[in-house]
N, C-alpha and C. Protein backbone atom coordinates (compact mmCIF):
# COMPACT_ATOMS: atom_id res chain seq x y z
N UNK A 1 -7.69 33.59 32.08
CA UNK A 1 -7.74 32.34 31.33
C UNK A 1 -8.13 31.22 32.30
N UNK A 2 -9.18 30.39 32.19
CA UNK A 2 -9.78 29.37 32.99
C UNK A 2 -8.47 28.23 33.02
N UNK A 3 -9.00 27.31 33.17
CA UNK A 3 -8.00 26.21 33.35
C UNK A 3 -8.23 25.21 32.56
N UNK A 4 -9.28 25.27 31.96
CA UNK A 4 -9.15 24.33 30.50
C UNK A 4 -8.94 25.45 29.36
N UNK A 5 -8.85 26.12 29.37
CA UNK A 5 -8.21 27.17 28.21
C UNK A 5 -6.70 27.05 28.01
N UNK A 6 -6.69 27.18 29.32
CA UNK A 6 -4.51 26.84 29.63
C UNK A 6 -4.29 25.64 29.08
N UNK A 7 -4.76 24.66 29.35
CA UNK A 7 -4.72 23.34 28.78
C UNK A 7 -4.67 23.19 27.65
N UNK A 8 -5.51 23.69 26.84
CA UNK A 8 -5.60 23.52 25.24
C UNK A 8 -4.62 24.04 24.89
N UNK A 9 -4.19 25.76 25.29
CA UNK A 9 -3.40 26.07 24.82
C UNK A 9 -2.29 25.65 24.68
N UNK A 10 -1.62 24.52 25.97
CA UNK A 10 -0.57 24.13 26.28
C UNK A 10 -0.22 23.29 25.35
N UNK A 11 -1.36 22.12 25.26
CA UNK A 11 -1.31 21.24 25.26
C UNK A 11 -1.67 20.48 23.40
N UNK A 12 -2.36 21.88 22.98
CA UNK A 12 -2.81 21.76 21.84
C UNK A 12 -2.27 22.86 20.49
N UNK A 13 -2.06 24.10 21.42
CA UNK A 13 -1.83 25.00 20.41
C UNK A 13 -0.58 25.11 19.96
N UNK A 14 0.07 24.92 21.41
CA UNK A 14 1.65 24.93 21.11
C UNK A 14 1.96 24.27 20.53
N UNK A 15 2.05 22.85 21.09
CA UNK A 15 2.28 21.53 20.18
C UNK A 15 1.93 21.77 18.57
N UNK A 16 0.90 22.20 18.46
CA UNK A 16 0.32 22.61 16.74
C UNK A 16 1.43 23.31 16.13
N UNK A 17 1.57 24.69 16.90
CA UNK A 17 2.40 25.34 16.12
C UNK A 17 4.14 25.07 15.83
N UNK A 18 4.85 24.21 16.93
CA UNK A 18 5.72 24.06 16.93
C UNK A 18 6.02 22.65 15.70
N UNK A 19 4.97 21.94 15.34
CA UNK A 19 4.90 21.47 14.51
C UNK A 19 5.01 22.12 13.03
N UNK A 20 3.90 22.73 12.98
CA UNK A 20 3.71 23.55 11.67
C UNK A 20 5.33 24.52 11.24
N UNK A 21 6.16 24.64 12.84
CA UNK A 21 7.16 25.34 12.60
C UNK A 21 8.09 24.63 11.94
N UNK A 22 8.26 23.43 12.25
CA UNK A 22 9.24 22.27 12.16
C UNK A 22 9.11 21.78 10.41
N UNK A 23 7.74 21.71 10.17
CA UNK A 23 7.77 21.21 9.01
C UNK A 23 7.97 21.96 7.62
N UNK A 24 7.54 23.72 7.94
CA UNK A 24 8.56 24.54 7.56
C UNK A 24 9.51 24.86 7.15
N UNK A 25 10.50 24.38 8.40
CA UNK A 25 11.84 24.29 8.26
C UNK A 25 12.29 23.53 7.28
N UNK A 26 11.75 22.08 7.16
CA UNK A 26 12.50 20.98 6.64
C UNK A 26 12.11 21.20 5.57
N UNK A 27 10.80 21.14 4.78
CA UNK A 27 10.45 21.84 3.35
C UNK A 27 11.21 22.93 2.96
N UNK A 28 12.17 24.08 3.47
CA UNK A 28 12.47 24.97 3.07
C UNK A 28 13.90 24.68 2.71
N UNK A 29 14.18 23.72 3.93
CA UNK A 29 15.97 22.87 3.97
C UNK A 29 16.05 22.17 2.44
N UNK A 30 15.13 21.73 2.36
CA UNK A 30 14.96 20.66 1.06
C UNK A 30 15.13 21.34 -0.10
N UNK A 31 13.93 22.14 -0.33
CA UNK A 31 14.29 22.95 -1.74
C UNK A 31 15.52 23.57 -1.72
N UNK A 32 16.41 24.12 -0.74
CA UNK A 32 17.63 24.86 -0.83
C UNK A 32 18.34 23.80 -1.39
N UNK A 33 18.39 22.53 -0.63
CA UNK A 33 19.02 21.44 -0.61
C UNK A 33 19.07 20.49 -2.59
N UNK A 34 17.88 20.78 -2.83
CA UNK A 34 17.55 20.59 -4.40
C UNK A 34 18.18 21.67 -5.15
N UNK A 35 18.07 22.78 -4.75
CA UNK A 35 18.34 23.69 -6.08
C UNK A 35 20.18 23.82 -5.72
N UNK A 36 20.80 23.64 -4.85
CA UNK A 36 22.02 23.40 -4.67
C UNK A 36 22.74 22.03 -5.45
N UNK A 37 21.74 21.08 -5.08
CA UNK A 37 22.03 19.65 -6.27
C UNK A 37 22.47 19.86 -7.61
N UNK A 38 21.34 20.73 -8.09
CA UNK A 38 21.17 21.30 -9.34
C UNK A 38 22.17 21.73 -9.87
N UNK A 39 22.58 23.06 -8.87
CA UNK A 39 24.03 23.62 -9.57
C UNK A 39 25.19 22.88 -9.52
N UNK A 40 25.36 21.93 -8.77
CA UNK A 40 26.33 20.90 -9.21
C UNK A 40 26.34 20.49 -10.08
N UNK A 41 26.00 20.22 -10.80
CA UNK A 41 26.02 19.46 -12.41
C UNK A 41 26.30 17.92 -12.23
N UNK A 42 26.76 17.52 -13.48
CA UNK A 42 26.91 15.91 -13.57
C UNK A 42 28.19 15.45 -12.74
N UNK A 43 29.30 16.47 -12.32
CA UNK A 43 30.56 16.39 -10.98
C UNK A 43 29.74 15.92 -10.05
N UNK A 44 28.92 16.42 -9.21
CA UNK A 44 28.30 16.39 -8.38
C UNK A 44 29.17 17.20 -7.27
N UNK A 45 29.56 18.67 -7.97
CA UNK A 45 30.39 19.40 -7.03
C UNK A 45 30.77 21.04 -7.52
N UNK A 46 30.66 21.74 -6.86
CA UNK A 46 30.64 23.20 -7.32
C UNK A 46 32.22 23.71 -7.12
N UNK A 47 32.48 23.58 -8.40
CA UNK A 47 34.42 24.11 -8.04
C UNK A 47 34.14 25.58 -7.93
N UNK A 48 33.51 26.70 -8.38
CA UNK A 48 33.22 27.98 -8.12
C UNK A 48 32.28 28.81 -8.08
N UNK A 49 31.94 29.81 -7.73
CA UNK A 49 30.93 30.46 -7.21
C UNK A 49 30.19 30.38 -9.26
N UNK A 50 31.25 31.12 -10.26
CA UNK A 50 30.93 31.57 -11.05
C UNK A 50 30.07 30.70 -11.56
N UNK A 51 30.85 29.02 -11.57
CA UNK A 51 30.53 27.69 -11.88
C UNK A 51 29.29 27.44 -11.49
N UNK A 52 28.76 27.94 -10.95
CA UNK A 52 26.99 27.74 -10.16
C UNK A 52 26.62 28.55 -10.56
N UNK A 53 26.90 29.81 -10.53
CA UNK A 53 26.04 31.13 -11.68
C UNK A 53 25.76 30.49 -13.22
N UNK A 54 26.75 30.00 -13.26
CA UNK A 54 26.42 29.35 -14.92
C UNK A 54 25.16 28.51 -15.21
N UNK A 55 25.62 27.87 -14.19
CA UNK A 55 24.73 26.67 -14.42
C UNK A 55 22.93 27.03 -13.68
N UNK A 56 23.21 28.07 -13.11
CA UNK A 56 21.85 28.39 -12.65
C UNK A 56 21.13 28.90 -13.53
N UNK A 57 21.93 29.78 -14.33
CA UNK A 57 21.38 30.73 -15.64
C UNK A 57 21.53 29.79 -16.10
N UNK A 58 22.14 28.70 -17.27
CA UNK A 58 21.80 28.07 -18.04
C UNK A 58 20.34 27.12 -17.61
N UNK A 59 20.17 26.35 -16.65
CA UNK A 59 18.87 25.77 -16.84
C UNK A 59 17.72 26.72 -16.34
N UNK A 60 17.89 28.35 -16.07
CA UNK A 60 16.89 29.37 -16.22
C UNK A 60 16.47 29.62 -18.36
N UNK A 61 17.54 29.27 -18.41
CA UNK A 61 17.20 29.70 -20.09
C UNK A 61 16.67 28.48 -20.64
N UNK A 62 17.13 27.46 -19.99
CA UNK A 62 16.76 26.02 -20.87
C UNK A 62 15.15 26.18 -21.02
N UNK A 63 14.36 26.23 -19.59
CA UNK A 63 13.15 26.78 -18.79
C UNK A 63 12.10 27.59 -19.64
N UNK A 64 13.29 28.61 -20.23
CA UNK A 64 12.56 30.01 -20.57
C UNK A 64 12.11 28.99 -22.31
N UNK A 65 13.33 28.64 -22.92
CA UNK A 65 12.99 28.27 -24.32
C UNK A 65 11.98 27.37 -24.33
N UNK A 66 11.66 26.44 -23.04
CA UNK A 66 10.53 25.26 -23.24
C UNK A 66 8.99 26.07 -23.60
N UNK A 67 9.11 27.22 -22.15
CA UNK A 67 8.00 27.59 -22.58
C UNK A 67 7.80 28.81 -23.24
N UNK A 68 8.10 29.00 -24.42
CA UNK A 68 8.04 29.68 -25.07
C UNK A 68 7.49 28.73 -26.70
């Protein structure tokens, strides 16, 4: 590898990808972060596991009847 090859790579590729990694992350944090909102309901709080199953299946069905 020459010495402007090292460079780019250093300086360009990495940087690129550690970006592309980062922003990844936070897009992926988010939607978890949304669809967790969700199952809270209007409490704004999940008293049980079941309590979030419910409510996940219910606005899966709400979903299903729109488009149908």
């Amino acid at each position: 590898m020459t010495d402007m090859q090292s460079n780019i790579f250093v300086f360009v590729v990495l940087p690129l990808a550690f970006l592309v990694f980062c922003t990844y992350v936070f897009v992926y944090t988010r939607r978890i972060s949304a669809r967790i909102h969700k199952m809270e309901g209007p409490g704004g709080r999940l008293d049980s596991l079941e309590a979030g199953i419910a409510a996940a299946m219910e606005q899966r069905s709400v979903k299903s009847a729109r488009t149908r």
